[in-house]
C-alpha atoms as a PDB file:
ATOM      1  CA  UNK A   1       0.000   0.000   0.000  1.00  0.00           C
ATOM      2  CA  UNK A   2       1.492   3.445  -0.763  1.00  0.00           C
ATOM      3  CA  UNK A   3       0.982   6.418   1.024  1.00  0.00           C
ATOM      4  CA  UNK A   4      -1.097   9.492   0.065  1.00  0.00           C
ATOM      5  CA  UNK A   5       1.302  12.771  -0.632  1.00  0.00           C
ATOM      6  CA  UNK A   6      -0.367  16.043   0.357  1.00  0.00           C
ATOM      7  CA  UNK A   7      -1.034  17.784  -3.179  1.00  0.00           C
ATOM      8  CA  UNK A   8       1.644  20.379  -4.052  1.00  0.00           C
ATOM      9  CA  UNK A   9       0.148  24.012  -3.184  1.00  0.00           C
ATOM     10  CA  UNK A  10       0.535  26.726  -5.372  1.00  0.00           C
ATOM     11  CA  UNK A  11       3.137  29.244  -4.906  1.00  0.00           C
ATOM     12  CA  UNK A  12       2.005  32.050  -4.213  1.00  0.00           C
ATOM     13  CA  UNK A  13       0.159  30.253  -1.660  1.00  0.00           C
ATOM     14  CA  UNK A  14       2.604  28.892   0.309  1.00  0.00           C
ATOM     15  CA  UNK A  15       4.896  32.173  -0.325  1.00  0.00           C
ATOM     16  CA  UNK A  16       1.732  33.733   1.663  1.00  0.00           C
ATOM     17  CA  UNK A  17       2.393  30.685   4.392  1.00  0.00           C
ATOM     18  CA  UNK A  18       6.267  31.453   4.853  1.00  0.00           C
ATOM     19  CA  UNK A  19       5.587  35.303   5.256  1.00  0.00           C
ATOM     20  CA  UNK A  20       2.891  34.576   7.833  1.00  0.00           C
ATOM     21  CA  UNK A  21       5.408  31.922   9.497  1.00  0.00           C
ATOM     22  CA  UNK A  22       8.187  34.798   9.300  1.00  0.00           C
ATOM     23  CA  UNK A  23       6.036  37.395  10.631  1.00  0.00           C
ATOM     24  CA  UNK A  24       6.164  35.545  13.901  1.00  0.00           C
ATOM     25  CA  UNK A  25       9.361  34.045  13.955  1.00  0.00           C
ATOM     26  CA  UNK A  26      11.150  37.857  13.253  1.00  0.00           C
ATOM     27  CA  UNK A  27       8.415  39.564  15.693  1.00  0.00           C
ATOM     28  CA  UNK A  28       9.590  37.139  18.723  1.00  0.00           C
ATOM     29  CA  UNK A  29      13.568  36.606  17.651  1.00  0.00           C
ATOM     30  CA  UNK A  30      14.514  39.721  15.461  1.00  0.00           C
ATOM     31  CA  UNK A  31      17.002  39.584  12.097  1.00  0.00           C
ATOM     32  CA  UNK A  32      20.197  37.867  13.957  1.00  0.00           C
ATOM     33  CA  UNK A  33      17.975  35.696  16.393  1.00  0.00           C
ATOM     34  CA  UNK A  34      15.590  34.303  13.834  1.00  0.00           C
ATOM     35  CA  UNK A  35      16.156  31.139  12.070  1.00  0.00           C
ATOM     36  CA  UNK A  36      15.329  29.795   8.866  1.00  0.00           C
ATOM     37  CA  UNK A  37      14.731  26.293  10.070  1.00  0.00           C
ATOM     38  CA  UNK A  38      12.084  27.548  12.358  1.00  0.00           C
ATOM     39  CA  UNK A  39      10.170  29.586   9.669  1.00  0.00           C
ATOM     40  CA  UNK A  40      10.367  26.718   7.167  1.00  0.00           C
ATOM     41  CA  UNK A  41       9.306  23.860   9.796  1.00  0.00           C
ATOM     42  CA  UNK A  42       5.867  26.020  11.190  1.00  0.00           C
ATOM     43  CA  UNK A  43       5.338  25.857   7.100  1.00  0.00           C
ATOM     44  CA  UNK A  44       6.713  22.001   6.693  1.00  0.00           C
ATOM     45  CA  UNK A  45       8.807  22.906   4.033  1.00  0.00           C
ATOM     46  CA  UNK A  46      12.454  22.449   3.890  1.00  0.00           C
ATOM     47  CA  UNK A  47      15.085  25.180   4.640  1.00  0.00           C
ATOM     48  CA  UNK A  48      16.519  25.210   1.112  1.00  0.00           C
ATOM     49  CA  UNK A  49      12.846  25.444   0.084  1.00  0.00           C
ATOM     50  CA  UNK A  50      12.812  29.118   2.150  1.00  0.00           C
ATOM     51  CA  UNK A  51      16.173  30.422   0.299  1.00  0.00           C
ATOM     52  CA  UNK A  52      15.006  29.191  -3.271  1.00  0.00           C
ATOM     53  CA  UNK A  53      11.946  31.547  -2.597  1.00  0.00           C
ATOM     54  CA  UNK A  54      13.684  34.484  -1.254  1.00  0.00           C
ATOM     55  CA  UNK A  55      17.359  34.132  -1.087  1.00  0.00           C
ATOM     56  CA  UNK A  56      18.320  35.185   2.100  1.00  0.00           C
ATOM     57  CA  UNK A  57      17.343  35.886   5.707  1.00  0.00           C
ATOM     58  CA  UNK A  58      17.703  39.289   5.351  1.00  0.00           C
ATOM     59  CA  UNK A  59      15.689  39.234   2.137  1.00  0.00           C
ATOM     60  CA  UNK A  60      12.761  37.241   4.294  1.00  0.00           C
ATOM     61  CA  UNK A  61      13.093  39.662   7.014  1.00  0.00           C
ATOM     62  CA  UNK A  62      13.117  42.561   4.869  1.00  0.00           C
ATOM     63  CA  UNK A  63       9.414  41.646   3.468  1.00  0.00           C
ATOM     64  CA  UNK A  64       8.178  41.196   6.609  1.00  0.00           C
ATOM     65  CA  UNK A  65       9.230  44.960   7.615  1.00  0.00           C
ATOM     66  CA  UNK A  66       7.559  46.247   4.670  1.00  0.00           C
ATOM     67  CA  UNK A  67       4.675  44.197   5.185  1.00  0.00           C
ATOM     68  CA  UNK A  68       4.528  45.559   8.590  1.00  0.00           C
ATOM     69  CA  UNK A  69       4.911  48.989   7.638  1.00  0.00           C
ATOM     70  CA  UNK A  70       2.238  48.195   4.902  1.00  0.00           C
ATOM     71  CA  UNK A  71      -0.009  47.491   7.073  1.00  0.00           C
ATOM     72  CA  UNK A  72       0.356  51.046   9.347  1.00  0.00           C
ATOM     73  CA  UNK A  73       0.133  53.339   5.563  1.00  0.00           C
ATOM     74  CA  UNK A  74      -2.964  51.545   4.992  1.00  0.00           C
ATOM     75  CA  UNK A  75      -4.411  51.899   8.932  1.00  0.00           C
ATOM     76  CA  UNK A  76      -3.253  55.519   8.471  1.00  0.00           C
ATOM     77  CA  UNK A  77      -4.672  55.366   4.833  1.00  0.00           C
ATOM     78  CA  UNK A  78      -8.206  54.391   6.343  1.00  0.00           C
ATOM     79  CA  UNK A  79      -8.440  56.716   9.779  1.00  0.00           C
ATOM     80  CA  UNK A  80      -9.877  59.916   9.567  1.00  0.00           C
ATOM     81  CA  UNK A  81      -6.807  62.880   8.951  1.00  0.00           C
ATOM     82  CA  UNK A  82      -6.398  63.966  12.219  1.00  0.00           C
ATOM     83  CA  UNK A  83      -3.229  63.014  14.388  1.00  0.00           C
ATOM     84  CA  UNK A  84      -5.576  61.793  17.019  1.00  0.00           C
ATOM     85  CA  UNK A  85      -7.597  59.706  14.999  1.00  0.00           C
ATOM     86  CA  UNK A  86      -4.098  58.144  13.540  1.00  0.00           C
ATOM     87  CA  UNK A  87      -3.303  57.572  16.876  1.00  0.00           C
ATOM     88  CA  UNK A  88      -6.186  56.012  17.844  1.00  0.00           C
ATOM     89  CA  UNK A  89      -6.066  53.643  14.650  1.00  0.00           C
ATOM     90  CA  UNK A  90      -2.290  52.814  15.395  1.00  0.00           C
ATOM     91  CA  UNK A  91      -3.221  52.024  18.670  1.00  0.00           C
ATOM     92  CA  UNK A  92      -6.282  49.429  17.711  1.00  0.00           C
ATOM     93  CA  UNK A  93      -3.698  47.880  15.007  1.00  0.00           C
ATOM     94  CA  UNK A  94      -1.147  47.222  17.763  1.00  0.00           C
ATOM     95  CA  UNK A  95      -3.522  45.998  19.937  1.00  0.00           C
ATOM     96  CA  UNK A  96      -5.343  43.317  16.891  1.00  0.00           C
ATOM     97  CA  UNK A  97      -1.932  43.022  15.555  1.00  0.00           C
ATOM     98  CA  UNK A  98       0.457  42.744  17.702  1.00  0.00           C
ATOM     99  CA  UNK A  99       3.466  41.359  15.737  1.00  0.00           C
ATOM    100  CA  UNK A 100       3.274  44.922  13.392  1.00  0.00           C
ATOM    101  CA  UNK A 101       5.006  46.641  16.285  1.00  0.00           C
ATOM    102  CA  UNK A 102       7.025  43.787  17.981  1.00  0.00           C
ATOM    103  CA  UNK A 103       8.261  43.051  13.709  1.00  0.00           C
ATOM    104  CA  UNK A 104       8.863  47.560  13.325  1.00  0.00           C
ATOM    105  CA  UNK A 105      11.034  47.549  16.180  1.00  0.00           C
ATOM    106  CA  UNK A 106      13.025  44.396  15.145  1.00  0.00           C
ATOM    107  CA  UNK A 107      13.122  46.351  12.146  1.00  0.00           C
ATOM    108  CA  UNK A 108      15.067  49.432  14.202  1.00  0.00           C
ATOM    109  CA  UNK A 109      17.150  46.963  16.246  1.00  0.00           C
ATOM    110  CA  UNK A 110      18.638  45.306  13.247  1.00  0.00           C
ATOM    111  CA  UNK A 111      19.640  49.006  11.863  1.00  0.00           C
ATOM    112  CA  UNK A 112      23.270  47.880  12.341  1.00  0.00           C
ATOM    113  CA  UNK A 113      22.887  45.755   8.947  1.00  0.00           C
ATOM    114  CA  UNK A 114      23.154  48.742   6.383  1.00  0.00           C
ATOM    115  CA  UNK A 115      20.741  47.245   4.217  1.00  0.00           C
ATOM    116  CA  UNK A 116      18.242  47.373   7.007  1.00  0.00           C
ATOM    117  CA  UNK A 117      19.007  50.340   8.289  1.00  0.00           C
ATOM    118  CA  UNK A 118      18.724  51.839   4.441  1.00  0.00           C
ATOM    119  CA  UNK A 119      14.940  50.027   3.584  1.00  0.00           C
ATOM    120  CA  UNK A 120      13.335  50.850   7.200  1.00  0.00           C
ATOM    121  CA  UNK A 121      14.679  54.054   7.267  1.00  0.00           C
ATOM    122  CA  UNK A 122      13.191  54.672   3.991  1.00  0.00           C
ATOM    123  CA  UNK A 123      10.111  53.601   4.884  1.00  0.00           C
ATOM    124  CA  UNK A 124       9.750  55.300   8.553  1.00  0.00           C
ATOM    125  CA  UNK A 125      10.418  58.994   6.688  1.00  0.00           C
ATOM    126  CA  UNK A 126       7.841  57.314   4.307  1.00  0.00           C
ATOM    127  CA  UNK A 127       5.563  57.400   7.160  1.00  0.00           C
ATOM    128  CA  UNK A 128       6.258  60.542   8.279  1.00  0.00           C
ATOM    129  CA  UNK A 129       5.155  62.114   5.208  1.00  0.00           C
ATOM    130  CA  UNK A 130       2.044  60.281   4.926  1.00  0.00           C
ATOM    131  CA  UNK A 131       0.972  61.414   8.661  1.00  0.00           C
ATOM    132  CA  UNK A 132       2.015  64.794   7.366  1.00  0.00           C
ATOM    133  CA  UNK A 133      -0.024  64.331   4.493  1.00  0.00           C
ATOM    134  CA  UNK A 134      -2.893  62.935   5.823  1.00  0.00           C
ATOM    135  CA  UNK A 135      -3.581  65.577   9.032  1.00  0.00           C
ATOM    136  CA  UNK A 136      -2.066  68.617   7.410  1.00  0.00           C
ATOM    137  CA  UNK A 137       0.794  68.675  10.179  1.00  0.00           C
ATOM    138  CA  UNK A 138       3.636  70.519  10.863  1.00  0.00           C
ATOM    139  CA  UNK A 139       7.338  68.810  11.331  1.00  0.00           C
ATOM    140  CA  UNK A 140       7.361  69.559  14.961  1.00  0.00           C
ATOM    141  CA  UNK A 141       3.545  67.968  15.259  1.00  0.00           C
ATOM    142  CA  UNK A 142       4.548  65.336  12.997  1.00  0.00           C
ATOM    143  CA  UNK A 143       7.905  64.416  15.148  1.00  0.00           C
ATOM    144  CA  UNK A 144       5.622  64.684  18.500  1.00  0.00           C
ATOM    145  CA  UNK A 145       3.340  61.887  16.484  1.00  0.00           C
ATOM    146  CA  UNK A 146       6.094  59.923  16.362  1.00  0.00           C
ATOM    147  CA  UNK A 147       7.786  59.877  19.402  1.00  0.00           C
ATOM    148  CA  UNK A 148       4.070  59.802  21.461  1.00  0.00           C
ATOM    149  CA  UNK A 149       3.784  56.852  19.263  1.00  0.00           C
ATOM    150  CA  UNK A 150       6.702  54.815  20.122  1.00  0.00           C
ATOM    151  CA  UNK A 151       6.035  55.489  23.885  1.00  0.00           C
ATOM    152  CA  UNK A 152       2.336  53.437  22.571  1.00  0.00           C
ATOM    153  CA  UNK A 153       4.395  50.939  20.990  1.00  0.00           C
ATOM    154  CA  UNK A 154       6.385  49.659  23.683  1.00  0.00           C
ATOM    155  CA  UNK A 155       3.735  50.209  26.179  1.00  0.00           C
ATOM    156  CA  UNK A 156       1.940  47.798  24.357  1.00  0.00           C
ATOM    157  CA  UNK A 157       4.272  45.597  23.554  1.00  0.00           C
ATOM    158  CA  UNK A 158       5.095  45.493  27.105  1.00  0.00           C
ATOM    159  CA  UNK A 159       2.044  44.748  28.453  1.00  0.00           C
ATOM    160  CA  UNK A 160       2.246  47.741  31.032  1.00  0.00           C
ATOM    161  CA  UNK A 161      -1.491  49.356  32.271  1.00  0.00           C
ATOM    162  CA  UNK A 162      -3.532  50.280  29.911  1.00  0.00           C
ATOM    163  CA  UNK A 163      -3.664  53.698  31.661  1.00  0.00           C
ATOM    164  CA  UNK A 164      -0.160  54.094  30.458  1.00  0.00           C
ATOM    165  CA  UNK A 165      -1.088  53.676  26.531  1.00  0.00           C
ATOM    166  CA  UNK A 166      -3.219  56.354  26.540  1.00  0.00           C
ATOM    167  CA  UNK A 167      -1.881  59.823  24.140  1.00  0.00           C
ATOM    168  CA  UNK A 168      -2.425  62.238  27.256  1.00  0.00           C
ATOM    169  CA  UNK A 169       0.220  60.048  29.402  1.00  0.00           C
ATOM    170  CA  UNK A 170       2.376  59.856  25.909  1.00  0.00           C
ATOM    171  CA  UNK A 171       2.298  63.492  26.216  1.00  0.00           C
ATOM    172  CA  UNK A 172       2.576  63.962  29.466  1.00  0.00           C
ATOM    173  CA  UNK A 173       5.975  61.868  29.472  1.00  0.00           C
ATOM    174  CA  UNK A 174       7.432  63.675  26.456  1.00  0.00           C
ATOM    175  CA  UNK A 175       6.677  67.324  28.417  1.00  0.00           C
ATOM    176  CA  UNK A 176       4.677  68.323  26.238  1.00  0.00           C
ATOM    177  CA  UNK A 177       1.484  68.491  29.148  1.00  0.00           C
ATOM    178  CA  UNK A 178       1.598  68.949  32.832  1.00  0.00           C
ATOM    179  CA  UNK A 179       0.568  66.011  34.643  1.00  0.00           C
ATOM    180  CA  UNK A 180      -3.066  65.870  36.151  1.00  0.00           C
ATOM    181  CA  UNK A 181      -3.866  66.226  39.632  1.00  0.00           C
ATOM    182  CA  UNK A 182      -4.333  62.210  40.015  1.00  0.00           C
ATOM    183  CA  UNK A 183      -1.083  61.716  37.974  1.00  0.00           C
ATOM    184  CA  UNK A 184       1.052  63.959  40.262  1.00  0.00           C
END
């Protein structure tokens, strides 16, 4: 009797598979701690099977970023123009999402590879100018998006009180608002 072989998936299909593997792999190790055996057994395909289809780690990785950062333009893309509704919608991504951020900051933390450092630069002063876009901003307004939302960002990804993810305590932290009564 022989045995049955799974039928051979298309792809594109299981391209979308080892991205989706990747995603989490890269979000939980970053660039240097990921590995390509990992990514290729949550898929059950081989290693050589991940190379053939995107020739390197940092290739893989490099998708993943943009995908990530794909997925904040179109959040952005979708809120209504105001910094505090892009806030809001970052926010509610990070929170349904959560490898976007934890995958964005391995993006940062691997800015020692030149490559990386080149691409997600690129696409973070990509960003910039789309919140500028979008709400009408200045530089300084845009820059206080930014760093408010990287306090969000690793208060989520931390886990800390909610109370602490919250754009007035953002603020508040980057002196840019005196601290309310309860919060003094």
């Amino acid at each position: 009797m022989t045995g049955s072989v799974a039928p051979r998936k298309p792809a594109a299909q299981r391209r979308a598979e080892i991205l989706e593997a990747a995603d989490a792999e890269f979000a939980a190790n970053g660039l240097a701690g990921a590995r390509l055996e990992a990514i290729a057994a949550r898929v059950g395909v081989s290693h050589p099977r991940v190379v053939q289809m995107f020739g390197s780690k940092r290739n893989l990785f490099l998708e993943v970023v943009h995908a990530a950062f794909d997925r904040i333009e179109a959040t952005f893309e979708n809120a209504e123009p105001t910094l505090v509704a892009l806030g809001d919608a970052y926010g509610r991504l990070l929170r349904s999402q959560r490898t976007v951020g934890m995958v964005v900051m391995q993006g940062y933390a691997a800015g020692a590879d030149e490559a990386v450092r080149e691409a997600v630069g690129r696409r973070h002063l990509q960003l910039q100018h789309l919140v500028a876009r979008l709400s009408g901003a200045d530089m300084l307004q845009v820059r206080t998006f930014f760093a408010t939302g990287l306090v969000l960002t690793v208060t989520l990804l931390l886990e800390l009180p909610d109370v602490r993810a919250d754009m007035t305590w953002s603020a508040w932290i980057l002196g840019l608002a005196a601290p309310s009564a309860e919060e003094s």
